[in-house]
PDB file of N, CA and C in Angstrom:
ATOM      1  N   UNK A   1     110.903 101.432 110.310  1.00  0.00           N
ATOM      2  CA  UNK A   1     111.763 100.339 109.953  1.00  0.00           C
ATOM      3  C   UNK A   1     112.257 100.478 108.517  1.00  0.00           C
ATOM      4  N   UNK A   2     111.859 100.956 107.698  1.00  0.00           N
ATOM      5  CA  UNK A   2     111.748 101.312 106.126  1.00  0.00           C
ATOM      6  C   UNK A   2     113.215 102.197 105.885  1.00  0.00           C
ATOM      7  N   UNK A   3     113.380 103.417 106.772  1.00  0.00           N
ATOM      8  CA  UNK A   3     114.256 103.867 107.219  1.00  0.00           C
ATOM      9  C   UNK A   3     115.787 103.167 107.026  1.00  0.00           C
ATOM     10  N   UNK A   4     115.746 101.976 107.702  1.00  0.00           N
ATOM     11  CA  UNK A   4     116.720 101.610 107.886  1.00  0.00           C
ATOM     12  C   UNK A   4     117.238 100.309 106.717  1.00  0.00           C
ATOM     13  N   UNK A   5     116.454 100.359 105.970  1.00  0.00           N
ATOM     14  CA  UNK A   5     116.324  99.368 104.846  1.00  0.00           C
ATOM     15  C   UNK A   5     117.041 100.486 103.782  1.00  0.00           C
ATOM     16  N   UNK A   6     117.119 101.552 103.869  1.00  0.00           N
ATOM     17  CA  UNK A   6     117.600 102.284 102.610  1.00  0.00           C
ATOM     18  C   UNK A   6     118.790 102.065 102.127  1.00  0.00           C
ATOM     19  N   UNK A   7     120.166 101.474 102.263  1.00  0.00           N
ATOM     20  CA  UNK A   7     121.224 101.171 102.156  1.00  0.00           C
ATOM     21  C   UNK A   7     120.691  99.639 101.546  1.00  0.00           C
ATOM     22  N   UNK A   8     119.977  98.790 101.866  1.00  0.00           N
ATOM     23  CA  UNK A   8     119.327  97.378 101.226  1.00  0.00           C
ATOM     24  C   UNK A   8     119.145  97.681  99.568  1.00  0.00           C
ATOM     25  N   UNK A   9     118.316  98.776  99.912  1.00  0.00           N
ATOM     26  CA  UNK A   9     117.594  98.833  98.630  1.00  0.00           C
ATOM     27  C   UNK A   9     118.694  99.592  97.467  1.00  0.00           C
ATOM     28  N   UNK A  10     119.326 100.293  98.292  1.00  0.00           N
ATOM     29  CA  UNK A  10     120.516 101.012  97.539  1.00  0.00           C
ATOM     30  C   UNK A  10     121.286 100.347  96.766  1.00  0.00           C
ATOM     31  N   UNK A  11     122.116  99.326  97.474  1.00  0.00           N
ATOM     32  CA  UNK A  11     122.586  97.997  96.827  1.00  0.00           C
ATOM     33  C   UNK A  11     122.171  97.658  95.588  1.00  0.00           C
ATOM     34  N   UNK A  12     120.662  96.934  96.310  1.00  0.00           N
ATOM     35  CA  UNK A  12     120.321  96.050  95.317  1.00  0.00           C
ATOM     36  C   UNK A  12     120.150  96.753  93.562  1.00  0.00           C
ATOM     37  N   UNK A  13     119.220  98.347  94.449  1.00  0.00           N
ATOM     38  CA  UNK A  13     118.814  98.771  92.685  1.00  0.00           C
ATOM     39  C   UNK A  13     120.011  99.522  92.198  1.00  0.00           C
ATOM     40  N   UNK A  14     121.753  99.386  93.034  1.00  0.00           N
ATOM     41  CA  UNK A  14     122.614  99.692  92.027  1.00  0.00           C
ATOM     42  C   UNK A  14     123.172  98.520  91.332  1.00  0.00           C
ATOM     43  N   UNK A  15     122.751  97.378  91.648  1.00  0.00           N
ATOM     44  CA  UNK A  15     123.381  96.191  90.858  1.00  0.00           C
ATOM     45  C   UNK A  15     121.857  95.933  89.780  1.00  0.00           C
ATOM     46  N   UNK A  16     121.018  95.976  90.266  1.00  0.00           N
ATOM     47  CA  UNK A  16     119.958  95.967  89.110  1.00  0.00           C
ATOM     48  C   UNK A  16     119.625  97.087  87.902  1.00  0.00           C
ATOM     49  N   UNK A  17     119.755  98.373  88.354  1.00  0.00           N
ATOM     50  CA  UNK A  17     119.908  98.930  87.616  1.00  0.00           C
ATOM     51  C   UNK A  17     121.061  99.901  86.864  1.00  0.00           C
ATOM     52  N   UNK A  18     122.210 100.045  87.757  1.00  0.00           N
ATOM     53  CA  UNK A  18     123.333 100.627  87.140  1.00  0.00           C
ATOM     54  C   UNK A  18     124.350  99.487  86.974  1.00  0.00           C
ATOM     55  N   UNK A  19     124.182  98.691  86.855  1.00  0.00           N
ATOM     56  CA  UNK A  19     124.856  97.242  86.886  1.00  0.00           C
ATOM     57  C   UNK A  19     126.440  97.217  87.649  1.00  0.00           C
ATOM     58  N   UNK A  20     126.315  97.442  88.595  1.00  0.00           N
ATOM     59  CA  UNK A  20     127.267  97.571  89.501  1.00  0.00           C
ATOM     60  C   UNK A  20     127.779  95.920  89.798  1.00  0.00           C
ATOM     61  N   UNK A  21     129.145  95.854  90.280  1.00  0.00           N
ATOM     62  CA  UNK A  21     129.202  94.520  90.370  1.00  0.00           C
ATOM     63  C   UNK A  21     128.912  93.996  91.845  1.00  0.00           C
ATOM     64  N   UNK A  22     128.447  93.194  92.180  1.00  0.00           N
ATOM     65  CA  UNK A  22     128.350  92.875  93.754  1.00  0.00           C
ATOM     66  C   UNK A  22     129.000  91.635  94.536  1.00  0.00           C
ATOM     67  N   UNK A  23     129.971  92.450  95.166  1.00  0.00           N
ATOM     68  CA  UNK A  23     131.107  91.652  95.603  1.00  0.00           C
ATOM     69  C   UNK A  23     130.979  90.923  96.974  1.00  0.00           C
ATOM     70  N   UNK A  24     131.753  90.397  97.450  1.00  0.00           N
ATOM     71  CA  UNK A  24     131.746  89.625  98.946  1.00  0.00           C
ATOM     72  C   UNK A  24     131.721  90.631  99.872  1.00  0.00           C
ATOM     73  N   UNK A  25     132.119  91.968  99.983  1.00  0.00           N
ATOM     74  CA  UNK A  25     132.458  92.993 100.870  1.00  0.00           C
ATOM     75  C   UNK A  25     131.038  93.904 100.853  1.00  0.00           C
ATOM     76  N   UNK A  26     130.459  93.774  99.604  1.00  0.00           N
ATOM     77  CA  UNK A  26     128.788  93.821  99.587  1.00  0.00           C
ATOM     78  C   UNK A  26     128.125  92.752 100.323  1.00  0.00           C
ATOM     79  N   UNK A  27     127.935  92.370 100.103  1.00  0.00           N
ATOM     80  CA  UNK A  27     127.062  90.850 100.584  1.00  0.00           C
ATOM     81  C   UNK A  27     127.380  90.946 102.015  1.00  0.00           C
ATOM     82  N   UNK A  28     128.882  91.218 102.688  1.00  0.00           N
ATOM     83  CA  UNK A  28     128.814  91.110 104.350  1.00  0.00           C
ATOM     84  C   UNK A  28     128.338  92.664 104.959  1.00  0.00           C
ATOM     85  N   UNK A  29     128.121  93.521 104.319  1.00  0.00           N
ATOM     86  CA  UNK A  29     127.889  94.991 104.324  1.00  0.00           C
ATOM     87  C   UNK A  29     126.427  94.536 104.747  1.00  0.00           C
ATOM     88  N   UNK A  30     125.874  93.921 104.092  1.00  0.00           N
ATOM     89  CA  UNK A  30     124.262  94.207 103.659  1.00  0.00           C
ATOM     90  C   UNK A  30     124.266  93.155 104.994  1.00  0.00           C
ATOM     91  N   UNK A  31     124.474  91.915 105.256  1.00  0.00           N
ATOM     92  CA  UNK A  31     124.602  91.176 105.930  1.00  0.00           C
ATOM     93  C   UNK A  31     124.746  91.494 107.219  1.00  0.00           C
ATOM     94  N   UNK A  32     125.636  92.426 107.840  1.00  0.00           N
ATOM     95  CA  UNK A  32     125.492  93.328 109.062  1.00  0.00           C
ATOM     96  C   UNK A  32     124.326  94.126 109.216  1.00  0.00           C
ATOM     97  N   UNK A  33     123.735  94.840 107.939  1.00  0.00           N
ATOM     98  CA  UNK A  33     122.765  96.082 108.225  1.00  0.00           C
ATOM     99  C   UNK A  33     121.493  94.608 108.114  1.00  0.00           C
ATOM    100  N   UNK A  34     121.337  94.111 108.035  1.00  0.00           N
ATOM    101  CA  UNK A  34     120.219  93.295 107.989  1.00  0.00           C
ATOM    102  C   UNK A  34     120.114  92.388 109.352  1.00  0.00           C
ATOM    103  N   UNK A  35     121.037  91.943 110.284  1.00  0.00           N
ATOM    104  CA  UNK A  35     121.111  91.832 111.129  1.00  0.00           C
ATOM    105  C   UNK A  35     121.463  92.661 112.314  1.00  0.00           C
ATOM    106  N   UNK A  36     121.523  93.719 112.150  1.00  0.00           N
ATOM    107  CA  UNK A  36     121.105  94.950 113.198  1.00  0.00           C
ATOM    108  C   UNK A  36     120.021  95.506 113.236  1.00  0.00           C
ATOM    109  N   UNK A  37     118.849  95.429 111.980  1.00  0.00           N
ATOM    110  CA  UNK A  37     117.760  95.674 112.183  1.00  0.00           C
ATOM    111  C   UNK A  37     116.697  94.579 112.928  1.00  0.00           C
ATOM    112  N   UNK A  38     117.463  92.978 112.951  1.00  0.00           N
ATOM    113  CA  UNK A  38     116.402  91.943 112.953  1.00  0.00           C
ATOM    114  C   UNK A  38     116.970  92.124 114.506  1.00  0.00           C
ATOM    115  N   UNK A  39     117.854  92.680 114.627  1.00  0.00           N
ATOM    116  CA  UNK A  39     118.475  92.324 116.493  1.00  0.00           C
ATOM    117  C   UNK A  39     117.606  93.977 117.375  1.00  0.00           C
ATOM    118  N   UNK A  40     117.398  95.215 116.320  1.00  0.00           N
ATOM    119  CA  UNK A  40     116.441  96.187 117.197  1.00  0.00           C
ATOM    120  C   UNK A  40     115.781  95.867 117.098  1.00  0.00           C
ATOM    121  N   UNK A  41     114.915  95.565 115.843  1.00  0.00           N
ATOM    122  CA  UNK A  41     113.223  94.749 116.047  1.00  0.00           C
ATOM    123  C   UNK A  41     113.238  93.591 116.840  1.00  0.00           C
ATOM    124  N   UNK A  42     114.136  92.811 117.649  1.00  0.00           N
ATOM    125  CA  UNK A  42     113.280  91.961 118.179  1.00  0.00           C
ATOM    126  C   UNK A  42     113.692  92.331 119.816  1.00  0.00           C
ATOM    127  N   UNK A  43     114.094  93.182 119.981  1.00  0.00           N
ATOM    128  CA  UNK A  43     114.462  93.394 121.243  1.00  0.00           C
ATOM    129  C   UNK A  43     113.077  94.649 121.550  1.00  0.00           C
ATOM    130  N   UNK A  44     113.041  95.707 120.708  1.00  0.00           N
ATOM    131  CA  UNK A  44     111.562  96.673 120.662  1.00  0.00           C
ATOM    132  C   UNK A  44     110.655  96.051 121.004  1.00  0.00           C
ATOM    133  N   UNK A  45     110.249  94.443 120.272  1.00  0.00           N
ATOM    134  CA  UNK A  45     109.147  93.309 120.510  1.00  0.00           C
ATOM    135  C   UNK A  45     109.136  92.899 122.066  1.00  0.00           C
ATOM    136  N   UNK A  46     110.613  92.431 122.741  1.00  0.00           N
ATOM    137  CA  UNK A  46     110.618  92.221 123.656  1.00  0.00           C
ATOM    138  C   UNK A  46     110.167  93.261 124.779  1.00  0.00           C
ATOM    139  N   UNK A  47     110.830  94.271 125.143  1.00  0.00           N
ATOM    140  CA  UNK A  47     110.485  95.528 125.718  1.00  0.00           C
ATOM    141  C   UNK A  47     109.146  95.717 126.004  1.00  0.00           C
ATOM    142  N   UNK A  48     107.965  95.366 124.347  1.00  0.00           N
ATOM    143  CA  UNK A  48     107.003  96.125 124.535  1.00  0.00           C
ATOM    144  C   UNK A  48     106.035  95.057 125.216  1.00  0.00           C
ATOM    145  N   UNK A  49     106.406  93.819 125.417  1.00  0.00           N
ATOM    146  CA  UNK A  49     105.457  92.784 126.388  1.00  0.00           C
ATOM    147  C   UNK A  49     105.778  92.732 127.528  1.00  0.00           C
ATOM    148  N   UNK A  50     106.948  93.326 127.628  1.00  0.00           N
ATOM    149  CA  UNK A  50     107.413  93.275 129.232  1.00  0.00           C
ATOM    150  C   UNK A  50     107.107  94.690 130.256  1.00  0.00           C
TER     151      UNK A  50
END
């Protein structure tokens, strides 16, 4: 799952540390990849009780 967080973290530590500016087109970027991971993890969850 960590994997797929790398573009998250990318973001964040280029606005924290290269002080990048973070725009609305960021925020819905991150906003998609964060809800495609919460939509495979919970479907993997489902799968694995069924």
């Amino acid at each position: 799952m960590f994997v797929n967080l790398i573009p998250v973290f990318g973001a964040l530590l280029a606005v924290a540390l290269v002080g990048e500016p973070f725009r609305l087109d960021n925020a819905a970027a991150l906003a998609l990849v964060l809800s495609g991971i919460f939509t495979a993890e919970r479907l993997s969850t489902r799968q694995q009780v069924a």
